[in-house]
C-alpha atoms as a PDB file:
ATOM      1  CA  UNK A   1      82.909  88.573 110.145  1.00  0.00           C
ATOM      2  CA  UNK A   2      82.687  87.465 106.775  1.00  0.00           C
ATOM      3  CA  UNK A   3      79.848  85.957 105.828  1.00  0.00           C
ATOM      4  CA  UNK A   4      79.471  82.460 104.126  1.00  0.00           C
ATOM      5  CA  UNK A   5      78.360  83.881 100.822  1.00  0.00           C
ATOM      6  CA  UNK A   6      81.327  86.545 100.594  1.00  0.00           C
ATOM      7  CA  UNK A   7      83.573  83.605 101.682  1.00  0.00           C
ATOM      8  CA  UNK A   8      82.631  80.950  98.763  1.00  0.00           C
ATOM      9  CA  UNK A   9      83.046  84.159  96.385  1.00  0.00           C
ATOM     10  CA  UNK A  10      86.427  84.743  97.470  1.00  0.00           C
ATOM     11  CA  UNK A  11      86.875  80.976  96.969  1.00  0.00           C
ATOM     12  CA  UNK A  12      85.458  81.103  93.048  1.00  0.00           C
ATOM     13  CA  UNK A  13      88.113  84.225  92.871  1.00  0.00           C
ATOM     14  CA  UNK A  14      91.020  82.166  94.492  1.00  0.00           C
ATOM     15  CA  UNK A  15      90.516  79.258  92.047  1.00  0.00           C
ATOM     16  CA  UNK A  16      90.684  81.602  88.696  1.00  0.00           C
ATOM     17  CA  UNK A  17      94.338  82.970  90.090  1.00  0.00           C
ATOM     18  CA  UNK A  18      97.622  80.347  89.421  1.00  0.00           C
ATOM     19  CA  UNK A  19      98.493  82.284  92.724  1.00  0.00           C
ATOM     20  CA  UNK A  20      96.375  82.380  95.812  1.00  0.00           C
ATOM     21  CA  UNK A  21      97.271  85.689  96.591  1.00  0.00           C
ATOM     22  CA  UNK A  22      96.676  87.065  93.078  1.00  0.00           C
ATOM     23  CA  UNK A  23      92.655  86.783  94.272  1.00  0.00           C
ATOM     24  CA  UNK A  24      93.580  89.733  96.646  1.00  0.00           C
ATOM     25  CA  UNK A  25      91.982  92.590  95.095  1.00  0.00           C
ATOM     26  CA  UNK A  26      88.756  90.971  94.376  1.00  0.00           C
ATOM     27  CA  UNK A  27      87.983  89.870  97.649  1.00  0.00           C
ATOM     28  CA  UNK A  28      88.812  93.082  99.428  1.00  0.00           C
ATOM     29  CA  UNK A  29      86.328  94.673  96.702  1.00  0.00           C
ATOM     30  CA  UNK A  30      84.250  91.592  97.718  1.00  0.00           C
ATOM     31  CA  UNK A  31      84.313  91.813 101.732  1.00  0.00           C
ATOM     32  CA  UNK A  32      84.260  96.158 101.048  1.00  0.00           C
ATOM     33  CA  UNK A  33      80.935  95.337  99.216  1.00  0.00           C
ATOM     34  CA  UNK A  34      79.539  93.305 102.268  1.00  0.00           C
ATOM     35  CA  UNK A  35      80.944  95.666 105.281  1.00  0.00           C
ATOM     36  CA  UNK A  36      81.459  99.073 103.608  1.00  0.00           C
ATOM     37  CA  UNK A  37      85.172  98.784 104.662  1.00  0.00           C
ATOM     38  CA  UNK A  38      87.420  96.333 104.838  1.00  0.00           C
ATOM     39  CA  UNK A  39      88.090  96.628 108.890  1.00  0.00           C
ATOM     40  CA  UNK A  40      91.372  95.631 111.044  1.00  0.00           C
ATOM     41  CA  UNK A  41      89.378  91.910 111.877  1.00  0.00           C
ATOM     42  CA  UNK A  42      88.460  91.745 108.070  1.00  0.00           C
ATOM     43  CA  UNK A  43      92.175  91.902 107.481  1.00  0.00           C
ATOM     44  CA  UNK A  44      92.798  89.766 109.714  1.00  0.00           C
ATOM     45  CA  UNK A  45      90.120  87.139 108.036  1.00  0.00           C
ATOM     46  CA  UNK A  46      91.044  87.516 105.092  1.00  0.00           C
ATOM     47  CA  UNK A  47      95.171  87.222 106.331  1.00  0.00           C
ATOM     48  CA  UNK A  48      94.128  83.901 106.704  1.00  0.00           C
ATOM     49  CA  UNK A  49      92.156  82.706 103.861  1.00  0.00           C
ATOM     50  CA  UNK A  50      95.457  84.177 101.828  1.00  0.00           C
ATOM     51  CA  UNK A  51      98.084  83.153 104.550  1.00  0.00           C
ATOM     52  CA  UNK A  52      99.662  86.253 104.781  1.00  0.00           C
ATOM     53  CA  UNK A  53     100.223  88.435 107.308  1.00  0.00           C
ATOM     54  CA  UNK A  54      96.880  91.527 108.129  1.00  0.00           C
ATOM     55  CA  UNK A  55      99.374  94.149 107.682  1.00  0.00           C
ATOM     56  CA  UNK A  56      99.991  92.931 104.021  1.00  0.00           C
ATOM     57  CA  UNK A  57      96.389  92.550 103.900  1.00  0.00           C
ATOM     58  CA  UNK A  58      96.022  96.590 105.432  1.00  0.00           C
ATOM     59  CA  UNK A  59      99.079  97.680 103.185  1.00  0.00           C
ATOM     60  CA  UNK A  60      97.168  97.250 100.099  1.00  0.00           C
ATOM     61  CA  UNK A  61      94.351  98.778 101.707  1.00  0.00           C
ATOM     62  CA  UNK A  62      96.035 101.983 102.441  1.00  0.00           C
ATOM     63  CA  UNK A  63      97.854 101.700  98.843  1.00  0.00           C
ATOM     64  CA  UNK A  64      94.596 101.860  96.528  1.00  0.00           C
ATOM     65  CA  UNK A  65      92.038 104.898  97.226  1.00  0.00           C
ATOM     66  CA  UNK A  66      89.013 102.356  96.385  1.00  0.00           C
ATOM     67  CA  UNK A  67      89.417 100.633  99.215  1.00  0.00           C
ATOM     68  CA  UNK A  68      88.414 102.152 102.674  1.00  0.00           C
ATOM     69  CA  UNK A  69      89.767 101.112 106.333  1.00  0.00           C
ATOM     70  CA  UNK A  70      86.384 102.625 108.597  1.00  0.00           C
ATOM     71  CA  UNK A  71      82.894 103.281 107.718  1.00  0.00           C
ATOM     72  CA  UNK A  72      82.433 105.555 104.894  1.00  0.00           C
ATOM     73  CA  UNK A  73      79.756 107.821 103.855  1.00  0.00           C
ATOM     74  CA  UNK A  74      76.607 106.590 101.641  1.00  0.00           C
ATOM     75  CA  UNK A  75      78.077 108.238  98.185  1.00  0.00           C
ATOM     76  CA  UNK A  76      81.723 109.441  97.072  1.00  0.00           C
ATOM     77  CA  UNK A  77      81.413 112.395  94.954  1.00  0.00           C
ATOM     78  CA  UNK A  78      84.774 113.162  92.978  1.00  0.00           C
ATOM     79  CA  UNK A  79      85.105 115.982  90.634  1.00  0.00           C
ATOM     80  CA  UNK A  80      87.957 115.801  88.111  1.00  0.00           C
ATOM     81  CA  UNK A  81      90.400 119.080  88.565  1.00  0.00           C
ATOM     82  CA  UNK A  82      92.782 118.088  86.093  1.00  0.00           C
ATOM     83  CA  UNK A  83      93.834 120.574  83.369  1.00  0.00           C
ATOM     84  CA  UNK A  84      90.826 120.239  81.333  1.00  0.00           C
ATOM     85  CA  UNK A  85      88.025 120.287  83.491  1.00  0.00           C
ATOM     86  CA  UNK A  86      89.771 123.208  85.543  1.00  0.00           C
ATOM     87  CA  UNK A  87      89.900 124.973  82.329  1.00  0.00           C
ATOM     88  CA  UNK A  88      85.955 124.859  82.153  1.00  0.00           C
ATOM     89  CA  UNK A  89      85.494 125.019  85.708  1.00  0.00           C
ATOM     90  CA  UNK A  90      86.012 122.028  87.388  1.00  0.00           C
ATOM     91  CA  UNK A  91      87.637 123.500  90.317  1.00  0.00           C
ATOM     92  CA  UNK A  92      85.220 126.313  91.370  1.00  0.00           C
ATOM     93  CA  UNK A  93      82.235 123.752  90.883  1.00  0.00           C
ATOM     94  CA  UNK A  94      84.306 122.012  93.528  1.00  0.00           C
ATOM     95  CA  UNK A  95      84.105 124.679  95.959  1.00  0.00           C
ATOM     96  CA  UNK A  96      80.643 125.689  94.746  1.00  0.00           C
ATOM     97  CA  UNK A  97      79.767 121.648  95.706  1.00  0.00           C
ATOM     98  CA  UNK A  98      81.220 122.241  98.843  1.00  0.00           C
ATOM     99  CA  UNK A  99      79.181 125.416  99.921  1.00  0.00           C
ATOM    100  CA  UNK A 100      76.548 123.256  98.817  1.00  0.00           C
ATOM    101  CA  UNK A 101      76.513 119.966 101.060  1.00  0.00           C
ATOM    102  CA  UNK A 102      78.390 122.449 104.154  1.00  0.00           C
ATOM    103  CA  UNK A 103      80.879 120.315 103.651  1.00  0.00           C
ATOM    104  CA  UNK A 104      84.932 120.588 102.787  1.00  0.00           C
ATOM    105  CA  UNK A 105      86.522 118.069 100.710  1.00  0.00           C
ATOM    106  CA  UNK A 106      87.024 114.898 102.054  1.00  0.00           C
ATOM    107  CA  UNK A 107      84.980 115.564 105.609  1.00  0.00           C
ATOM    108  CA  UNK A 108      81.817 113.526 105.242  1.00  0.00           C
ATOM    109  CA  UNK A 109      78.773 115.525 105.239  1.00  0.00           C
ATOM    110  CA  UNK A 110      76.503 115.425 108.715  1.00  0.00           C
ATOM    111  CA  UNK A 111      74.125 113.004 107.855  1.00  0.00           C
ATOM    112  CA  UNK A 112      76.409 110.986 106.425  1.00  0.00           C
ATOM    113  CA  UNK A 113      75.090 110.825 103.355  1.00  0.00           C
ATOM    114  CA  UNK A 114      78.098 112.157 101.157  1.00  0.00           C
ATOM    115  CA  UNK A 115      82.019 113.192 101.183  1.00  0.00           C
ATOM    116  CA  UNK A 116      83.648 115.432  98.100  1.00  0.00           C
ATOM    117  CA  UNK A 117      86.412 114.804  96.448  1.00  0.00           C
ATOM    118  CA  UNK A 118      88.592 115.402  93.836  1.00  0.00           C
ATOM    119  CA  UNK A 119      90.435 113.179  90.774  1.00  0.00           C
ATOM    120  CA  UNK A 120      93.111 113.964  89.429  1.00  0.00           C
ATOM    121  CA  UNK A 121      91.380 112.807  86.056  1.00  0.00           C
ATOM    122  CA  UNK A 122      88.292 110.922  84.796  1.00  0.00           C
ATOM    123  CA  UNK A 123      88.477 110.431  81.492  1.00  0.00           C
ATOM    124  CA  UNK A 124      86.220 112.445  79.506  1.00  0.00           C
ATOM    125  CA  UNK A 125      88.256 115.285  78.798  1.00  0.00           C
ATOM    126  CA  UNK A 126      85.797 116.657  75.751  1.00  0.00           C
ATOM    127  CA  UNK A 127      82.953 116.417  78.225  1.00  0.00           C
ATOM    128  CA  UNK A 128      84.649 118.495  81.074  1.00  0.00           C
ATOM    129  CA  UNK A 129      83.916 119.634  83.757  1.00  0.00           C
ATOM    130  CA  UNK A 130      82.528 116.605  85.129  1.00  0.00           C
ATOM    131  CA  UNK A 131      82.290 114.259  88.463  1.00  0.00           C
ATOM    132  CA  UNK A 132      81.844 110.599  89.871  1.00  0.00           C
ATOM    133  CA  UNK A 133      79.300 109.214  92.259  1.00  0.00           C
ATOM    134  CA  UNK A 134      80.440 106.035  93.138  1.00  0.00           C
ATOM    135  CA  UNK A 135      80.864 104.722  89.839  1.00  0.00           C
ATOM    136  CA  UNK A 136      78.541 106.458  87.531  1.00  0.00           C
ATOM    137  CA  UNK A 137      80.063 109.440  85.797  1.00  0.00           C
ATOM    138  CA  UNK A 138      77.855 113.106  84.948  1.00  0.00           C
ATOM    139  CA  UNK A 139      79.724 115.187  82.375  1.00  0.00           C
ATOM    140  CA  UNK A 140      79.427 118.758  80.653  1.00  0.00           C
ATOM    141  CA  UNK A 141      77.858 120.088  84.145  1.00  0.00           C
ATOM    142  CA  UNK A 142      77.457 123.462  85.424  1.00  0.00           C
ATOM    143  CA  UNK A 143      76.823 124.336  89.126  1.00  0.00           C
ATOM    144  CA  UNK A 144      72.651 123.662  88.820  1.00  0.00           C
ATOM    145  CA  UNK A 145      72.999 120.534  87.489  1.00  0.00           C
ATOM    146  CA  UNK A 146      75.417 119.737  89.377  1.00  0.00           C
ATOM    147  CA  UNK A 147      73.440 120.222  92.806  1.00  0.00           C
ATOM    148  CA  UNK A 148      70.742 119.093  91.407  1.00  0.00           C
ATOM    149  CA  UNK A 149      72.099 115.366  91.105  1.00  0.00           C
ATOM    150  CA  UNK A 150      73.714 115.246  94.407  1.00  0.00           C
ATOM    151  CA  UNK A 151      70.334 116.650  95.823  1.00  0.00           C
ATOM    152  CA  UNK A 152      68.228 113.773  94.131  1.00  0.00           C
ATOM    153  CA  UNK A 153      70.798 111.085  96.088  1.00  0.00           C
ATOM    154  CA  UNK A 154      68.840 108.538  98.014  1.00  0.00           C
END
């Protein structure tokens, strides 16, 4: 259920749009941030607060990869493989990651704290290879460093 605070800041959002559904995106981010996903009843809360249907609610759900549909891990560790990174090793500190946690890419690890990814790109092309947790970025890493900051993760 949505709580009362998550509902008045959907309500702030809703006001700033000349659309009501244009406030969309923000509240899933919004109702994400209080459940961890934004759940089949979410969808269906939130259908109404936008008077739409829950399966346009769930479509853009399953459209963007921020937003999540069950329970996800603690952290979401994504290491670029595009060209440049791949070029200094972003792919086999992918797999090196992954011997790492005991844990293939996307398959959450055991405890739950963590699931690997990969991006397609990140943005930091001169500081390659490099990788996202959550939404703080580590560039120019090698394989040490690398496990080192996923070890240090609460």
């Amino acid at each position: 259920m949505i709580s009362d605070e998550t509902r008045a800041a959907i309500d702030v959002e809703i006001a700033r749009y000349p659309k009501r559904r244009g406030a969309l995106l923000p509240a899933l981010h919004l109702v994400q941030r209080e459940h961890g996903c934004v759940s089949e009843d979410s969808a269906a809360e939130l259908a109404e607060i936008f008077e739409i249907r829950a399966i346009d609610v769930l479509e853009v759900v399953s459209f963007y990869n921020m937003f999540y549909d069950r329970p996800q891990p603690r952290h979401h560790v994504y290491v670029c493989t595009n060209l440049p990174c791949s070029l200094r090793g972003g792919r086999t500190l992918l797999r090196q990651l992954e011997a790492h946690v005991g844990s293939k890419v996307g398959v959450p690890t055991e405890d739950g704290k963590l699931v690997l990814g990969h991006e397609e790109c990140l943005g930091a092309c001169a500081y390659a290879p490099m990788l996202r947790i959550d939404d703080t970025y580590y560039e120019d890493l090698d394989a040490d460093r690398a496990k080192r900051i996923l070890d240090e993760l609460e």
